[in-house]
PDB file of N, CA and C in Angstrom:
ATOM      1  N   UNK A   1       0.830  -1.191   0.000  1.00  0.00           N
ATOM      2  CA  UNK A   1       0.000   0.000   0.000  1.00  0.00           C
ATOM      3  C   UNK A   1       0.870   1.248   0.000  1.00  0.00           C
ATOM      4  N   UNK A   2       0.327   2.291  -0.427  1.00  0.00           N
ATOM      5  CA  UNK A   2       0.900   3.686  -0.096  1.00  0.00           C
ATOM      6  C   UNK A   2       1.876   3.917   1.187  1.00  0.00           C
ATOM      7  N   UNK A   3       1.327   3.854   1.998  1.00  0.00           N
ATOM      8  CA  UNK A   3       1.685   4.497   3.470  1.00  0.00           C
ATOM      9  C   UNK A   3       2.413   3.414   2.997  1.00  0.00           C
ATOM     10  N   UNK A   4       2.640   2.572   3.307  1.00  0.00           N
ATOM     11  CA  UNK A   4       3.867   1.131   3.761  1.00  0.00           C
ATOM     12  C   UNK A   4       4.902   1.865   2.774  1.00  0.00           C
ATOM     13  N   UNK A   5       4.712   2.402   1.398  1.00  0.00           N
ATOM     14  CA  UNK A   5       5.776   2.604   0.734  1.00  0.00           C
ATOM     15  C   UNK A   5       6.251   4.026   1.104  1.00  0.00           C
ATOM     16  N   UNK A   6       5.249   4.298   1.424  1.00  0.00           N
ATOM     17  CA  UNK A   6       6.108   5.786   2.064  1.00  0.00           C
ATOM     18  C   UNK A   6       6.868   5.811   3.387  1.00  0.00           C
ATOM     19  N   UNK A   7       6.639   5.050   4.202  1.00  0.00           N
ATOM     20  CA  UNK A   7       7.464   4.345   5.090  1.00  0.00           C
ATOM     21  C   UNK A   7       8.451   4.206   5.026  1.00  0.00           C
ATOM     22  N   UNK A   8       8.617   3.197   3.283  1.00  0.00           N
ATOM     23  CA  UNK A   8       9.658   2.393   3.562  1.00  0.00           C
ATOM     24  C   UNK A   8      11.109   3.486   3.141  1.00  0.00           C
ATOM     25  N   UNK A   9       9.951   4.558   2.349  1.00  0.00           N
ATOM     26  CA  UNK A   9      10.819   5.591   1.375  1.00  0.00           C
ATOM     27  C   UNK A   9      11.675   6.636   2.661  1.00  0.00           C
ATOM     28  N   UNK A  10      10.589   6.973   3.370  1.00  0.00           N
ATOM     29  CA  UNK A  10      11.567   7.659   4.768  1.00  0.00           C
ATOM     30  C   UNK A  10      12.199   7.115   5.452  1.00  0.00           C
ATOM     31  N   UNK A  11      12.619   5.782   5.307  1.00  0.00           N
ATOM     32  CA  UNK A  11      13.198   4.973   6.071  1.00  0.00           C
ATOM     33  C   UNK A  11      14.275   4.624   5.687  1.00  0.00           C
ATOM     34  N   UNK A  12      14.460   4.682   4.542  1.00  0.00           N
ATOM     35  CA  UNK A  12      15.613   4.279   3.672  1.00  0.00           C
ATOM     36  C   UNK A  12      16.216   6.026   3.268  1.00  0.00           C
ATOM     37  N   UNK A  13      15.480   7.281   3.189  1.00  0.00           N
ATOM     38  CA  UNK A  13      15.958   8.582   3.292  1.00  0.00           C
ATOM     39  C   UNK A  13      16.599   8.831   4.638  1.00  0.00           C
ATOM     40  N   UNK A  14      16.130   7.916   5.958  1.00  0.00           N
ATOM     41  CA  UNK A  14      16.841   8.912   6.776  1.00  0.00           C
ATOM     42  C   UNK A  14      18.290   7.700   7.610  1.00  0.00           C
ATOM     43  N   UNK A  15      18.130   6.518   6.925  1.00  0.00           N
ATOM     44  CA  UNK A  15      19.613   6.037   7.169  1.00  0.00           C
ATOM     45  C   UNK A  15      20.539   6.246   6.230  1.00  0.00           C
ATOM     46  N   UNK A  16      20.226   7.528   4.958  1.00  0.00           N
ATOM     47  CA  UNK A  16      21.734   7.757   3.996  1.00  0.00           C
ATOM     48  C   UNK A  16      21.961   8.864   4.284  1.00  0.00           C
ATOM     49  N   UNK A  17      21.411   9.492   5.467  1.00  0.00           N
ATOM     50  CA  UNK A  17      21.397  10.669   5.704  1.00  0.00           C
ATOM     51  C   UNK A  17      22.024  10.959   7.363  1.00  0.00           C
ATOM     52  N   UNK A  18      22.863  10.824   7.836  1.00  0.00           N
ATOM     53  CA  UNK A  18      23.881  10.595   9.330  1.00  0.00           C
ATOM     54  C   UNK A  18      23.166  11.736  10.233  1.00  0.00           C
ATOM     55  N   UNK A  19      23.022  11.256  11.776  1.00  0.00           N
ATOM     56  CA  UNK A  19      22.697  12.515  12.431  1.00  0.00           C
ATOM     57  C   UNK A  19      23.100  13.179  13.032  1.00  0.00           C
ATOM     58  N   UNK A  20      23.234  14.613  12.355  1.00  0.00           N
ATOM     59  CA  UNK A  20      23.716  15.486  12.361  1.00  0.00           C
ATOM     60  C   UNK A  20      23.274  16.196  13.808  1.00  0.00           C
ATOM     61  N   UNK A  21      24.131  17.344  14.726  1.00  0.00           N
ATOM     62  CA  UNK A  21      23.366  17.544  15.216  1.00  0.00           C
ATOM     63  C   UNK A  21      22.751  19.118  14.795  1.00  0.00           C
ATOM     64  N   UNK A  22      22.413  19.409  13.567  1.00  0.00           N
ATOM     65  CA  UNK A  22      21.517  20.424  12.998  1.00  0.00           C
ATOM     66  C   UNK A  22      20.508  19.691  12.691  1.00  0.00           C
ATOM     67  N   UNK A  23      20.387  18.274  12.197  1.00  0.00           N
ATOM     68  CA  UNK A  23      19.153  17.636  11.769  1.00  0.00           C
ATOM     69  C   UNK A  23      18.634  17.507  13.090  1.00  0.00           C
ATOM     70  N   UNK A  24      19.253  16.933  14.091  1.00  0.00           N
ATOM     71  CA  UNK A  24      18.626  16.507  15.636  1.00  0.00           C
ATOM     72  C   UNK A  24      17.948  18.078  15.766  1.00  0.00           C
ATOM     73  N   UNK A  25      18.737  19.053  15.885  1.00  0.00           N
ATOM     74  CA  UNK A  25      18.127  20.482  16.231  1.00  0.00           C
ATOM     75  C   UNK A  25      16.730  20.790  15.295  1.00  0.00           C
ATOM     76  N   UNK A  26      16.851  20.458  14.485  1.00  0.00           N
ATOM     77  CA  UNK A  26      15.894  20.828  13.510  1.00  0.00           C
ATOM     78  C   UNK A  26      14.314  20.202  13.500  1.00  0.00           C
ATOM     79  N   UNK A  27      14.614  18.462  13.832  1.00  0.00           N
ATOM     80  CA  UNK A  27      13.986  17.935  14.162  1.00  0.00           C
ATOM     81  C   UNK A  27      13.216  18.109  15.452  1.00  0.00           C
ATOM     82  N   UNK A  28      13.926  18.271  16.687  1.00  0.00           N
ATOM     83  CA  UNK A  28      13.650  18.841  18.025  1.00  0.00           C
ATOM     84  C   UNK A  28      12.879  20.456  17.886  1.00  0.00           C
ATOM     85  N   UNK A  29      12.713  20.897  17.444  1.00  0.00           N
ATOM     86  CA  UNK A  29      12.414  22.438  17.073  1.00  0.00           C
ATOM     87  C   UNK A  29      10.905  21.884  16.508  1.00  0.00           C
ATOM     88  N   UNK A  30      11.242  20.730  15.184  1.00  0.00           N
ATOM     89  CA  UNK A  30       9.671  21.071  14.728  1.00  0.00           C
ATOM     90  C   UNK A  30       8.936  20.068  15.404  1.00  0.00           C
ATOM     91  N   UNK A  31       9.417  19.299  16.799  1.00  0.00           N
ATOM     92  CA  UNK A  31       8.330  18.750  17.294  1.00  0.00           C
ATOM     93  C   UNK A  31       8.050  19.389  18.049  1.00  0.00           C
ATOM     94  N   UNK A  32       8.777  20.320  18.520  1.00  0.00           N
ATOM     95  CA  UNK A  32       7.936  21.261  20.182  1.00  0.00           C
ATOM     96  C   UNK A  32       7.063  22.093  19.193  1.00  0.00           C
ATOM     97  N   UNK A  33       6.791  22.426  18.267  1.00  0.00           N
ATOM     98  CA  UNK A  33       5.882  22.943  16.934  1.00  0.00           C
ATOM     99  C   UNK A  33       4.724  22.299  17.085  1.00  0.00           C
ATOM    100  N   UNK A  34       4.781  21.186  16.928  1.00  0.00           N
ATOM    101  CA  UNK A  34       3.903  20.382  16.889  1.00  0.00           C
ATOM    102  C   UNK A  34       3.465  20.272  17.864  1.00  0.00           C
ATOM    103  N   UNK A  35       3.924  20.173  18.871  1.00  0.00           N
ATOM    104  CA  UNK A  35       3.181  20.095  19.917  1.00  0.00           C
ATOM    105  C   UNK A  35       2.128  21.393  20.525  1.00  0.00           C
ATOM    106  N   UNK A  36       2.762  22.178  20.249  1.00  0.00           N
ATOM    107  CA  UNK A  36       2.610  23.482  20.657  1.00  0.00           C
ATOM    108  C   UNK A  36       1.226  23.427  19.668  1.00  0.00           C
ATOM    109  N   UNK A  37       1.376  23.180  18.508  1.00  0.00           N
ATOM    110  CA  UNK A  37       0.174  23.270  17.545  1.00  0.00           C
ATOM    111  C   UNK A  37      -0.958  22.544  18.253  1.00  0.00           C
ATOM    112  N   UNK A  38      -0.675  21.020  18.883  1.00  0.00           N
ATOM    113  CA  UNK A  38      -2.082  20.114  19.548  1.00  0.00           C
ATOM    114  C   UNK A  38      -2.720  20.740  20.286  1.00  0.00           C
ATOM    115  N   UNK A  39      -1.776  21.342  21.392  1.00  0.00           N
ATOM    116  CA  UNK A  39      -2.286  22.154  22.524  1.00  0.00           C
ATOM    117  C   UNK A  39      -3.025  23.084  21.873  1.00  0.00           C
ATOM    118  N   UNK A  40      -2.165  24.030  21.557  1.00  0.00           N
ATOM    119  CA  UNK A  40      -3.495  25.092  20.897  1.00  0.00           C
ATOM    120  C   UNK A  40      -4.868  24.567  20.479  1.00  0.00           C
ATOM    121  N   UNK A  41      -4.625  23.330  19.530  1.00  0.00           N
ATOM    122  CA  UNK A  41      -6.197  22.956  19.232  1.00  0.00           C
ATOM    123  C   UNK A  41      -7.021  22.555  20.411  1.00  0.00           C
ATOM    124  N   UNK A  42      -6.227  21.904  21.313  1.00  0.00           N
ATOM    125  CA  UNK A  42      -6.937  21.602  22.769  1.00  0.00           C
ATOM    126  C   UNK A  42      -7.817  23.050  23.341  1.00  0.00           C
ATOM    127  N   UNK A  43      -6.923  24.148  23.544  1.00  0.00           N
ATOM    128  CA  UNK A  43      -7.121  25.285  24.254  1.00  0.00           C
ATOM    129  C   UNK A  43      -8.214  25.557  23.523  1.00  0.00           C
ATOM    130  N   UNK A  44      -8.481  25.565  22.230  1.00  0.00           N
ATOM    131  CA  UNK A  44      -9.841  26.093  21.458  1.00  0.00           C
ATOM    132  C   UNK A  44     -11.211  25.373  21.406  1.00  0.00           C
ATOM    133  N   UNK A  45     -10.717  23.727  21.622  1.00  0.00           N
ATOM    134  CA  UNK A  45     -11.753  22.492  21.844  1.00  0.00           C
ATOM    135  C   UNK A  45     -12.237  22.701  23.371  1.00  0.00           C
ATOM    136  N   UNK A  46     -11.260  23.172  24.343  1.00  0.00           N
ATOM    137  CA  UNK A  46     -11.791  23.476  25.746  1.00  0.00           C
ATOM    138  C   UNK A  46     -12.843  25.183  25.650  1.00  0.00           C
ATOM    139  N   UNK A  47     -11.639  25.488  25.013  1.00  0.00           N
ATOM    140  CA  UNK A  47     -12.695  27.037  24.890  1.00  0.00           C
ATOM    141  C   UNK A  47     -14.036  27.099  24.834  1.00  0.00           C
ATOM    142  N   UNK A  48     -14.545  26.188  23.497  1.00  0.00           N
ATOM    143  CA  UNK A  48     -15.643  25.943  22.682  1.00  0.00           C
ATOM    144  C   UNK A  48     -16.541  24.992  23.786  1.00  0.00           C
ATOM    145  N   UNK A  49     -16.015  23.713  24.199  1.00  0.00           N
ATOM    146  CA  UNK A  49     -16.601  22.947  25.279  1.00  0.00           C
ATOM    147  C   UNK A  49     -17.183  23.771  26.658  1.00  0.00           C
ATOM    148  N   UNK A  50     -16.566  24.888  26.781  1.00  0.00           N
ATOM    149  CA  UNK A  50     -16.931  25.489  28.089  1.00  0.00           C
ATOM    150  C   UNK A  50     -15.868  25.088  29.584  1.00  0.00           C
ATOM    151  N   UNK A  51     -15.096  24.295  28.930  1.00  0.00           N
ATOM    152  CA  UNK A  51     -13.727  23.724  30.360  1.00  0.00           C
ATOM    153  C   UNK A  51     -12.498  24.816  30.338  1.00  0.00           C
ATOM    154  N   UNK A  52     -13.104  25.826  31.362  1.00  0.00           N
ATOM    155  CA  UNK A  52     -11.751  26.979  31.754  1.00  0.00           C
ATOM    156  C   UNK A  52     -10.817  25.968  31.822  1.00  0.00           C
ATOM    157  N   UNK A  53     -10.593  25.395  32.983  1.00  0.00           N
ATOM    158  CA  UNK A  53      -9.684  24.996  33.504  1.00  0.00           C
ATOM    159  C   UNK A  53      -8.397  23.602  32.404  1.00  0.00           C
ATOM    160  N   UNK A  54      -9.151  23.547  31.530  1.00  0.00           N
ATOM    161  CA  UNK A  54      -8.557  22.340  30.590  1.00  0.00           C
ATOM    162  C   UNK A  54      -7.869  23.465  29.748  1.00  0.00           C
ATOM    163  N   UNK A  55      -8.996  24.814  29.286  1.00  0.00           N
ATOM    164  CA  UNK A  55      -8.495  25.715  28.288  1.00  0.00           C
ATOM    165  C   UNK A  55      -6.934  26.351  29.041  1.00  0.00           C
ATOM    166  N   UNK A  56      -6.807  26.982  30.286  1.00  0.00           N
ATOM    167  CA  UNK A  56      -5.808  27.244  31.264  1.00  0.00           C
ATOM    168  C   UNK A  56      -4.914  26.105  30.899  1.00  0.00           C
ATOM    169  N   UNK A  57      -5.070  25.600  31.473  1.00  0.00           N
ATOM    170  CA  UNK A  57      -3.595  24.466  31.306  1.00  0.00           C
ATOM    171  C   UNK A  57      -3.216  24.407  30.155  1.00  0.00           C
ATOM    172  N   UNK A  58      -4.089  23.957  28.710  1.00  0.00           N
ATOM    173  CA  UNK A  58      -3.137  23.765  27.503  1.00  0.00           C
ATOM    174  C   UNK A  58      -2.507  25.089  27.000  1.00  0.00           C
ATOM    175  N   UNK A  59      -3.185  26.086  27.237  1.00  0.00           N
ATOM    176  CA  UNK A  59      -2.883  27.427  26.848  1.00  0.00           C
ATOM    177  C   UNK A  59      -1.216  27.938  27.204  1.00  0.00           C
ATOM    178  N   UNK A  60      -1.175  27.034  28.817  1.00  0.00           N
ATOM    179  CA  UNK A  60      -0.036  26.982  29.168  1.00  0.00           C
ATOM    180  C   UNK A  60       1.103  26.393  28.633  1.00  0.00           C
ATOM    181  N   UNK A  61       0.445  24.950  28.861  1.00  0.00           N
ATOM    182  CA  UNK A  61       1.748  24.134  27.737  1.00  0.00           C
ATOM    183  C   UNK A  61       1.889  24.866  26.190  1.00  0.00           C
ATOM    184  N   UNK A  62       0.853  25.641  25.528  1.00  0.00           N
ATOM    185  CA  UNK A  62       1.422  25.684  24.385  1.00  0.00           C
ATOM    186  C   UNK A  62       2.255  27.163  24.566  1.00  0.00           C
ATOM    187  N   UNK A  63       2.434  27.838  25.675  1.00  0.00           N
ATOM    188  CA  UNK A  63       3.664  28.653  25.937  1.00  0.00           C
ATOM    189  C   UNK A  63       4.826  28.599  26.159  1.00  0.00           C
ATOM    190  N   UNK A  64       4.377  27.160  27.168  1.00  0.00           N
ATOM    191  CA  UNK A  64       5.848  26.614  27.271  1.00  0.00           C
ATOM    192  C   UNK A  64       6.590  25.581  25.899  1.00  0.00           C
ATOM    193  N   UNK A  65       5.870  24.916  25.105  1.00  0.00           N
ATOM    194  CA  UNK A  65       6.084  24.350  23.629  1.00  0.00           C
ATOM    195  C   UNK A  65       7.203  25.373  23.083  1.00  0.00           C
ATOM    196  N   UNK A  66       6.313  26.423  23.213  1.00  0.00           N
ATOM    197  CA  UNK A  66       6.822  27.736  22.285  1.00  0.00           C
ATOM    198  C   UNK A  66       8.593  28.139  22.792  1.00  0.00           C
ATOM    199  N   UNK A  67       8.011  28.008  23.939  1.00  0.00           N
ATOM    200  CA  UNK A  67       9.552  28.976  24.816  1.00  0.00           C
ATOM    201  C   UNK A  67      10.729  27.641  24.282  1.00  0.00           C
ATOM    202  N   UNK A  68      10.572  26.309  24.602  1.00  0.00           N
ATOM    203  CA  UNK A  68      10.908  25.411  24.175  1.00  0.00           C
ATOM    204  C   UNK A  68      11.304  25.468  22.697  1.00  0.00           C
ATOM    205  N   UNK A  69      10.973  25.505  22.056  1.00  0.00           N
ATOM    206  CA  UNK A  69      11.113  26.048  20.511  1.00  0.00           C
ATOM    207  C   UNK A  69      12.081  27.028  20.120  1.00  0.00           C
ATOM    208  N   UNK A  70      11.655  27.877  20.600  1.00  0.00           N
ATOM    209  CA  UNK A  70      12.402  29.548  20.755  1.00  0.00           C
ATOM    210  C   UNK A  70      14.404  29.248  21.406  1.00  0.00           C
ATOM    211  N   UNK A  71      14.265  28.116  22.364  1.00  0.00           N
ATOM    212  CA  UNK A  71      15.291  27.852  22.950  1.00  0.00           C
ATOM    213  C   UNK A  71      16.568  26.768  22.524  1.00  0.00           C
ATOM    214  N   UNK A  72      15.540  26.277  21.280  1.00  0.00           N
ATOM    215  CA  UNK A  72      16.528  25.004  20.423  1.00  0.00           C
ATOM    216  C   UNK A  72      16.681  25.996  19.143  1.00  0.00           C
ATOM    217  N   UNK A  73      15.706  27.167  19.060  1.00  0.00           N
ATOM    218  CA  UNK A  73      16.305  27.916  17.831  1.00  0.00           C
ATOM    219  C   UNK A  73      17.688  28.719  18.212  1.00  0.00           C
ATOM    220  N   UNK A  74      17.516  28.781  19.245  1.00  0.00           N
ATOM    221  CA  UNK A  74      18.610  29.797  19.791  1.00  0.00           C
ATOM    222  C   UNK A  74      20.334  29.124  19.458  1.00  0.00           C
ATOM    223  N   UNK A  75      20.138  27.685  19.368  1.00  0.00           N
ATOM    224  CA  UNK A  75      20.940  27.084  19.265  1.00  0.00           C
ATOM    225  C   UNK A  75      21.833  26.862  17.525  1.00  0.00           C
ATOM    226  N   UNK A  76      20.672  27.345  16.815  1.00  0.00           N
ATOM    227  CA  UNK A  76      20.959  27.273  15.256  1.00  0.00           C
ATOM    228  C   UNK A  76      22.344  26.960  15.021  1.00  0.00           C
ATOM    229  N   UNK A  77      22.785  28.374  15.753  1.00  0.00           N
ATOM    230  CA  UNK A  77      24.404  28.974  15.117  1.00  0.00           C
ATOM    231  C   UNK A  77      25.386  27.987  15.113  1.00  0.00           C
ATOM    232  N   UNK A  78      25.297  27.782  16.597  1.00  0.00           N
ATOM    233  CA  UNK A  78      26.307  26.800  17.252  1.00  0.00           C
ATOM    234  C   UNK A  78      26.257  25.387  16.244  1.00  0.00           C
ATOM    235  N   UNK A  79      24.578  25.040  16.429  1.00  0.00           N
ATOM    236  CA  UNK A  79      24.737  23.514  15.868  1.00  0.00           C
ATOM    237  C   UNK A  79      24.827  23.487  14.235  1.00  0.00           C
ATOM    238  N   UNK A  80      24.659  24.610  13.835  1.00  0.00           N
ATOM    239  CA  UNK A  80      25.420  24.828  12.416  1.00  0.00           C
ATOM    240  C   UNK A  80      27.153  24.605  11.762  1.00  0.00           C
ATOM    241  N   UNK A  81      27.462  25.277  13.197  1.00  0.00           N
ATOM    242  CA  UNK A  81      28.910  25.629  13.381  1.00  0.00           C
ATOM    243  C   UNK A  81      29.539  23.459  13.473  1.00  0.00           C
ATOM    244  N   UNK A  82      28.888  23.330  14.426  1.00  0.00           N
ATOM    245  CA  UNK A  82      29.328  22.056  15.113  1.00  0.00           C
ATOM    246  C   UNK A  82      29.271  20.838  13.494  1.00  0.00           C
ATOM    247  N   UNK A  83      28.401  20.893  13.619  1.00  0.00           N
ATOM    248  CA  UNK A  83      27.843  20.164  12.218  1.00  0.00           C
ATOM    249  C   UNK A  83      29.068  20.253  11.025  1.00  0.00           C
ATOM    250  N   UNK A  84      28.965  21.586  10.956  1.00  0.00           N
ATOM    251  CA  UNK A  84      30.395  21.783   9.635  1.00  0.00           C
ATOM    252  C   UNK A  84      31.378  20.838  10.399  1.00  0.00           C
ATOM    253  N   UNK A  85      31.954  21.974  11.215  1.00  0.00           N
ATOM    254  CA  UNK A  85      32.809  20.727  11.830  1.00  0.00           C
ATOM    255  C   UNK A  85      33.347  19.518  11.575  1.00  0.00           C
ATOM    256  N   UNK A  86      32.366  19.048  11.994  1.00  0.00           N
ATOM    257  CA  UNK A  86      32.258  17.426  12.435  1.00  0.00           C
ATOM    258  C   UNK A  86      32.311  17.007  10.729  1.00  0.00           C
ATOM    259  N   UNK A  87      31.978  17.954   9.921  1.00  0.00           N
ATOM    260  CA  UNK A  87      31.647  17.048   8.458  1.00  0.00           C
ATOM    261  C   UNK A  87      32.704  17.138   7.879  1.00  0.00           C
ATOM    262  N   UNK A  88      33.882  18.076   8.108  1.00  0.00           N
ATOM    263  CA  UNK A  88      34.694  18.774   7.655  1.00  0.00           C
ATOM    264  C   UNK A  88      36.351  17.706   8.155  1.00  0.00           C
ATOM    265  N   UNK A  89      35.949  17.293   8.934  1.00  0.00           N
ATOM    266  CA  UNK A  89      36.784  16.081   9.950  1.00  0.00           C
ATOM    267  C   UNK A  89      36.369  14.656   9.125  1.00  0.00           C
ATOM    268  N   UNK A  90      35.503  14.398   8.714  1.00  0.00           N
ATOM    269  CA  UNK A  90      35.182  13.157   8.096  1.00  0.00           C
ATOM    270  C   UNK A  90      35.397  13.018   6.950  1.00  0.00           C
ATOM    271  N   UNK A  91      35.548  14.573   5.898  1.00  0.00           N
ATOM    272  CA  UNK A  91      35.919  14.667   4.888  1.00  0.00           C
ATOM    273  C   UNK A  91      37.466  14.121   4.991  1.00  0.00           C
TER     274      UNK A  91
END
């Protein structure tokens, strides 16, 4: 089926591909994204439901998602820097 081959296609893309730690950063960045994105939909499903207290809390986590986010971006430079590096040594 589809999905199985698309599977198999990211699966076989991300072992010719070494991990880096800009891919780890990159990767780490767009899951606190993601997450940050669920919550929000939570905070709007509580909104809409009438549950302050469910809307409060996710509202929270998706601040802290964010700050989280904001704090592995901060890291770009470095794990840019590191990355060359390291590739530059293997060359």
């Amino acid at each position: 089926n589809a999905l199985g081959f698309g599977g198999w296609n990211w699966s076989f893309f991300f072992k010719l591909h070494s991990d880096t730690p800009a891919k780890i950063a990159g990767f780490a960045y767009a899951h606190e994204h993601l997450k940050a994105a669920g919550y929000d939909l939570l905070t709007r499903t509580a909104n809409r439901a009438g549950d302050p207290d469910t809307e409060e809390i996710c509202a929270n986590l998706v601040t802290e998602e964010r700050a989280m986010a904001d704090r592995i971006a901060g890291t770009f430079d470095s794990v840019v820097e590191t990355t060359l590096n390291r590739s530059a040594v293997i060359e």
